[in-house]
C-alpha atoms as a PDB file:
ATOM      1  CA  UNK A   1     -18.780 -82.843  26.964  1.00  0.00           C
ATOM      2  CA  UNK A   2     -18.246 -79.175  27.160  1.00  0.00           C
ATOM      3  CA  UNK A   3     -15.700 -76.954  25.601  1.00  0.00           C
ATOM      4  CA  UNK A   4     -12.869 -76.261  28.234  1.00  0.00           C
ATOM      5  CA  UNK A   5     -13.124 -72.726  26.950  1.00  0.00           C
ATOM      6  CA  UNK A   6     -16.882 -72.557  27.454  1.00  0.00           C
ATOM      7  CA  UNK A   7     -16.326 -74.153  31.103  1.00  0.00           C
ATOM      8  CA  UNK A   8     -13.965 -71.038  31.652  1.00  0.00           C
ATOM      9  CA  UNK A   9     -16.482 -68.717  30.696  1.00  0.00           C
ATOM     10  CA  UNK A  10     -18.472 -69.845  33.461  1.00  0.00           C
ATOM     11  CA  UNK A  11     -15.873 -69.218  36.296  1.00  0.00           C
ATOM     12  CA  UNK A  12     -16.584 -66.439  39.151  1.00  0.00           C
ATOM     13  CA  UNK A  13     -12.892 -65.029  39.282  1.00  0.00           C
ATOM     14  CA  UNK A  14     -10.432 -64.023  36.364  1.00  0.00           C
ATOM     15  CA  UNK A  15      -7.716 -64.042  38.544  1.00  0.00           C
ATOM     16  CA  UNK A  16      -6.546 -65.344  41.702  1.00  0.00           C
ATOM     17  CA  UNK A  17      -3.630 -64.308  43.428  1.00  0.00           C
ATOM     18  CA  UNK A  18      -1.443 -66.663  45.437  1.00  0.00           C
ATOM     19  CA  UNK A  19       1.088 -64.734  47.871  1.00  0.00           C
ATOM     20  CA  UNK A  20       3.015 -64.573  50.880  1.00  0.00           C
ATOM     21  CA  UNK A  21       1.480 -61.830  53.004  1.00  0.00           C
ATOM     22  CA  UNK A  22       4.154 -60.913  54.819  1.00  0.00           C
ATOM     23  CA  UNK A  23       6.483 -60.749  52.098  1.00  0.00           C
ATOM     24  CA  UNK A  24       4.490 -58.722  49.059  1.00  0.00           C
ATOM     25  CA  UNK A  25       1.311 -57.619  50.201  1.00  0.00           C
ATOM     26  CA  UNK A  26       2.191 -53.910  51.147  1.00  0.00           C
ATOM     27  CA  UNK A  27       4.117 -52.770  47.778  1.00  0.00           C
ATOM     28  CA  UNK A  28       4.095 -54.941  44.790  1.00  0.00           C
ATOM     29  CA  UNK A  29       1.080 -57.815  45.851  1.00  0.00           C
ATOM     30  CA  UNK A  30      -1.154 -54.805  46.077  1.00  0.00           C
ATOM     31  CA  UNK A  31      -0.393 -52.982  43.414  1.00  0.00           C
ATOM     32  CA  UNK A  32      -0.439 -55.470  40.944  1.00  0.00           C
ATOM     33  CA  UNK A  33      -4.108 -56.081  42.398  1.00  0.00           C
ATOM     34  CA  UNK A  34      -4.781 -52.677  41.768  1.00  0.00           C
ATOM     35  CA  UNK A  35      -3.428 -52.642  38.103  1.00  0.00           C
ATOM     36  CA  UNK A  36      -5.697 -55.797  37.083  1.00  0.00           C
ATOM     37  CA  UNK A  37      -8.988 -54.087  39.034  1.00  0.00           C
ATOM     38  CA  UNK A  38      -8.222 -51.240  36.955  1.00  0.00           C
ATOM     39  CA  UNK A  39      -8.351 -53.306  33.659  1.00  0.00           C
ATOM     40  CA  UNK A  40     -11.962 -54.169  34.596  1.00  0.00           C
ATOM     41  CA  UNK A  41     -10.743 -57.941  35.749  1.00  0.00           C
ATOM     42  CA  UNK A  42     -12.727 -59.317  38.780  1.00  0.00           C
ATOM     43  CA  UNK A  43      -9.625 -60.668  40.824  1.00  0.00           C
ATOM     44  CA  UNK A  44      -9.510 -62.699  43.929  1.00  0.00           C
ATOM     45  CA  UNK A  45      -7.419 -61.439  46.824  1.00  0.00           C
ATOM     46  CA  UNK A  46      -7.272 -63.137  50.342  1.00  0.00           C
ATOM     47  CA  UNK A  47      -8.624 -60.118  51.801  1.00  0.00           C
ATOM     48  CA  UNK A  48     -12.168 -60.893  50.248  1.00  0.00           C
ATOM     49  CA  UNK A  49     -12.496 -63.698  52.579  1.00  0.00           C
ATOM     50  CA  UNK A  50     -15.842 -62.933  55.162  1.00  0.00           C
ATOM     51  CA  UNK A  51     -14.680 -62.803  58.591  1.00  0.00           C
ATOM     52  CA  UNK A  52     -16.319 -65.728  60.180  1.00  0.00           C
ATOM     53  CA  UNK A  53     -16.636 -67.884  57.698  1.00  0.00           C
ATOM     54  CA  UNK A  54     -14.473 -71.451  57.400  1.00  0.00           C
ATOM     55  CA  UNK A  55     -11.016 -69.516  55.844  1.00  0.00           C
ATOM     56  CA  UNK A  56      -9.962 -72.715  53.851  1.00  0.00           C
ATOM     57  CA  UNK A  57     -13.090 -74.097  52.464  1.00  0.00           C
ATOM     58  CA  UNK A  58     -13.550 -70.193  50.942  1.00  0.00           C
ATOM     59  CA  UNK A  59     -10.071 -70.554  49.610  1.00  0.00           C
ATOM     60  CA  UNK A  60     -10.382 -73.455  47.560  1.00  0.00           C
ATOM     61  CA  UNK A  61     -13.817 -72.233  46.802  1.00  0.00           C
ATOM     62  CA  UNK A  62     -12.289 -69.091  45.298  1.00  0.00           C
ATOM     63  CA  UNK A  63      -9.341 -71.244  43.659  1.00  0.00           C
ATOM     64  CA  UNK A  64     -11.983 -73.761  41.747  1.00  0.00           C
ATOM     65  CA  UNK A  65     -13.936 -70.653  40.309  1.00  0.00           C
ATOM     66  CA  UNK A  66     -10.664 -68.549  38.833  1.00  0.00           C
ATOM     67  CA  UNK A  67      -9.593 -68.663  35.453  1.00  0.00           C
ATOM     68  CA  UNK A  68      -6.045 -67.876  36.125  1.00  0.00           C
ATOM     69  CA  UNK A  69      -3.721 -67.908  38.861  1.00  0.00           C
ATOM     70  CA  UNK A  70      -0.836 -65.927  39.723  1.00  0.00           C
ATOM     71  CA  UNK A  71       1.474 -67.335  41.734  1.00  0.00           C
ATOM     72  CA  UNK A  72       3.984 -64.752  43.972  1.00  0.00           C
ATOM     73  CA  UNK A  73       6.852 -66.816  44.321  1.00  0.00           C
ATOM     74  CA  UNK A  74       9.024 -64.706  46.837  1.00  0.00           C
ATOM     75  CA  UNK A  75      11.406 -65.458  49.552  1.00  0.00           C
ATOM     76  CA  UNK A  76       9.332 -66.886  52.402  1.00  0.00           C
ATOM     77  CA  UNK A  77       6.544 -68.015  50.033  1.00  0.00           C
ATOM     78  CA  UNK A  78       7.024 -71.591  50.672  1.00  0.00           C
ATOM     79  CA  UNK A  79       7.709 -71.316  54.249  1.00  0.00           C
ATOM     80  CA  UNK A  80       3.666 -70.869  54.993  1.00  0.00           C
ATOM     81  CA  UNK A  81       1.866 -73.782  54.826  1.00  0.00           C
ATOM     82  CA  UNK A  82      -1.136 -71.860  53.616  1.00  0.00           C
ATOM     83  CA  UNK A  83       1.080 -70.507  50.476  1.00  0.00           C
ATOM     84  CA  UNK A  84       1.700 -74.737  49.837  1.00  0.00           C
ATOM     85  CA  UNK A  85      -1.790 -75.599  50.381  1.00  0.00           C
ATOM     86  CA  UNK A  86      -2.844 -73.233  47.622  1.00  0.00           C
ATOM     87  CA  UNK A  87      -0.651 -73.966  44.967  1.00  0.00           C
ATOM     88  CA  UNK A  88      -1.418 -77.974  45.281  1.00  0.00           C
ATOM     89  CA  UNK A  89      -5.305 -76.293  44.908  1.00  0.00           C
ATOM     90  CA  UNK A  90      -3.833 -74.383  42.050  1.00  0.00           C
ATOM     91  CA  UNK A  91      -1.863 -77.259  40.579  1.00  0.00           C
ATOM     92  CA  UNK A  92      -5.217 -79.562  40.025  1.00  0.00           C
ATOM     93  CA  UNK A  93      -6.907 -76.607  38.939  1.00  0.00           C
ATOM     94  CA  UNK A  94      -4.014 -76.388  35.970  1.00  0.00           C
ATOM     95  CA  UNK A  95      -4.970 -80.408  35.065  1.00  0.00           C
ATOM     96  CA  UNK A  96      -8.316 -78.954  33.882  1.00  0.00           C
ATOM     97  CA  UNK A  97      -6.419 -76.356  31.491  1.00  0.00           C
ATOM     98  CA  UNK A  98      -6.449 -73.022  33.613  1.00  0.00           C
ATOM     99  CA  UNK A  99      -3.765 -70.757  33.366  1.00  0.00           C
ATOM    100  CA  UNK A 100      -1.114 -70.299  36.088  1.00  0.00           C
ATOM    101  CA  UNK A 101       1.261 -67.705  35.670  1.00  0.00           C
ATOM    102  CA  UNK A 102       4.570 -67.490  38.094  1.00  0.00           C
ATOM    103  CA  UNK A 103       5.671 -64.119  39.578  1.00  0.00           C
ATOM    104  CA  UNK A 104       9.042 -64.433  40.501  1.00  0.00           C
ATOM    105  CA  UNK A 105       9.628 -61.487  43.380  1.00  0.00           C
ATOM    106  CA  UNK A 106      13.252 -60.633  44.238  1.00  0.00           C
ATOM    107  CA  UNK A 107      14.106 -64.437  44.053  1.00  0.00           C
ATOM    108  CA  UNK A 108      15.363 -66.300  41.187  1.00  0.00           C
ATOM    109  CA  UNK A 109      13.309 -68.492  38.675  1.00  0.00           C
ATOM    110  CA  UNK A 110      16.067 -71.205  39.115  1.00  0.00           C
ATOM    111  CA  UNK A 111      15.670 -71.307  42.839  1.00  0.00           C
ATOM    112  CA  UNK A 112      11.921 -72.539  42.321  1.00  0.00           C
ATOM    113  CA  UNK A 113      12.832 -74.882  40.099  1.00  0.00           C
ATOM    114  CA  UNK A 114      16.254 -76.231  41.156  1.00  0.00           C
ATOM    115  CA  UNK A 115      14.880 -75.687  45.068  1.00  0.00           C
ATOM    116  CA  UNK A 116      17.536 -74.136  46.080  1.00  0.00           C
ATOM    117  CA  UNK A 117      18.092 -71.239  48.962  1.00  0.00           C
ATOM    118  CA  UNK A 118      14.829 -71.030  50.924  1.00  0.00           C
ATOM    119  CA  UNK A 119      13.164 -73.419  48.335  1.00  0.00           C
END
């Protein structure tokens, strides 16, 4: 059986960013983006996905080929089911040892984890 570090080396993506659009993606989504392209990183955004093609099946496509995943928990985040669907993708991704990192925008850690206010 392989190495789970040699099975990472293998992966497509660094990074994949989980997000709700509406919330981060002008401002802080997309300038953290631009920070990690700038360190050289190949990072996965949702605008990479080919118009046309099935959007979920690229998703999780994109998801199983990242090495690690940060996750842009902010107010409406959990409020799109598309946000929910990812992290579950994220979450089995974690089983297998991958790194997921939470961002915690203008919301409080403890409302994530106690699911409180929108959560």
């Amino acid at each position: 059986m392989a190495s789970s570090s040699s099975l990472l080396d293998l992966k497509k993506y660094d990074v994949f960013i989980s997000f709700r659009g509406d919330d981060t993606r002008v401002g802080f989504t997309s300038h953290l983006h631009a920070a990690i392209k700038r360190s050289h990183f190949e990072t996965y955004i949702d605008y990479r996905i080919t118009k046309g093609n099935h959007v979920w099946s690229e998703l999780v496509e994109a998801i199983k080929d990242s090495t690690l995943f940060l996750v842009v928990f902010s107010e409406n985040y959990v409020s799109s089911t598309w946000c929910l669907n990812e992290l579950v993708e994220i979450m089995k991704c974690h089983k297998n040892e991958q790194v997921v990192i939470p961002v915690f925008y203008q919301i409080e850690p403890s409302h994530v984890r106690k699911q409180t206010g929108s959560y």
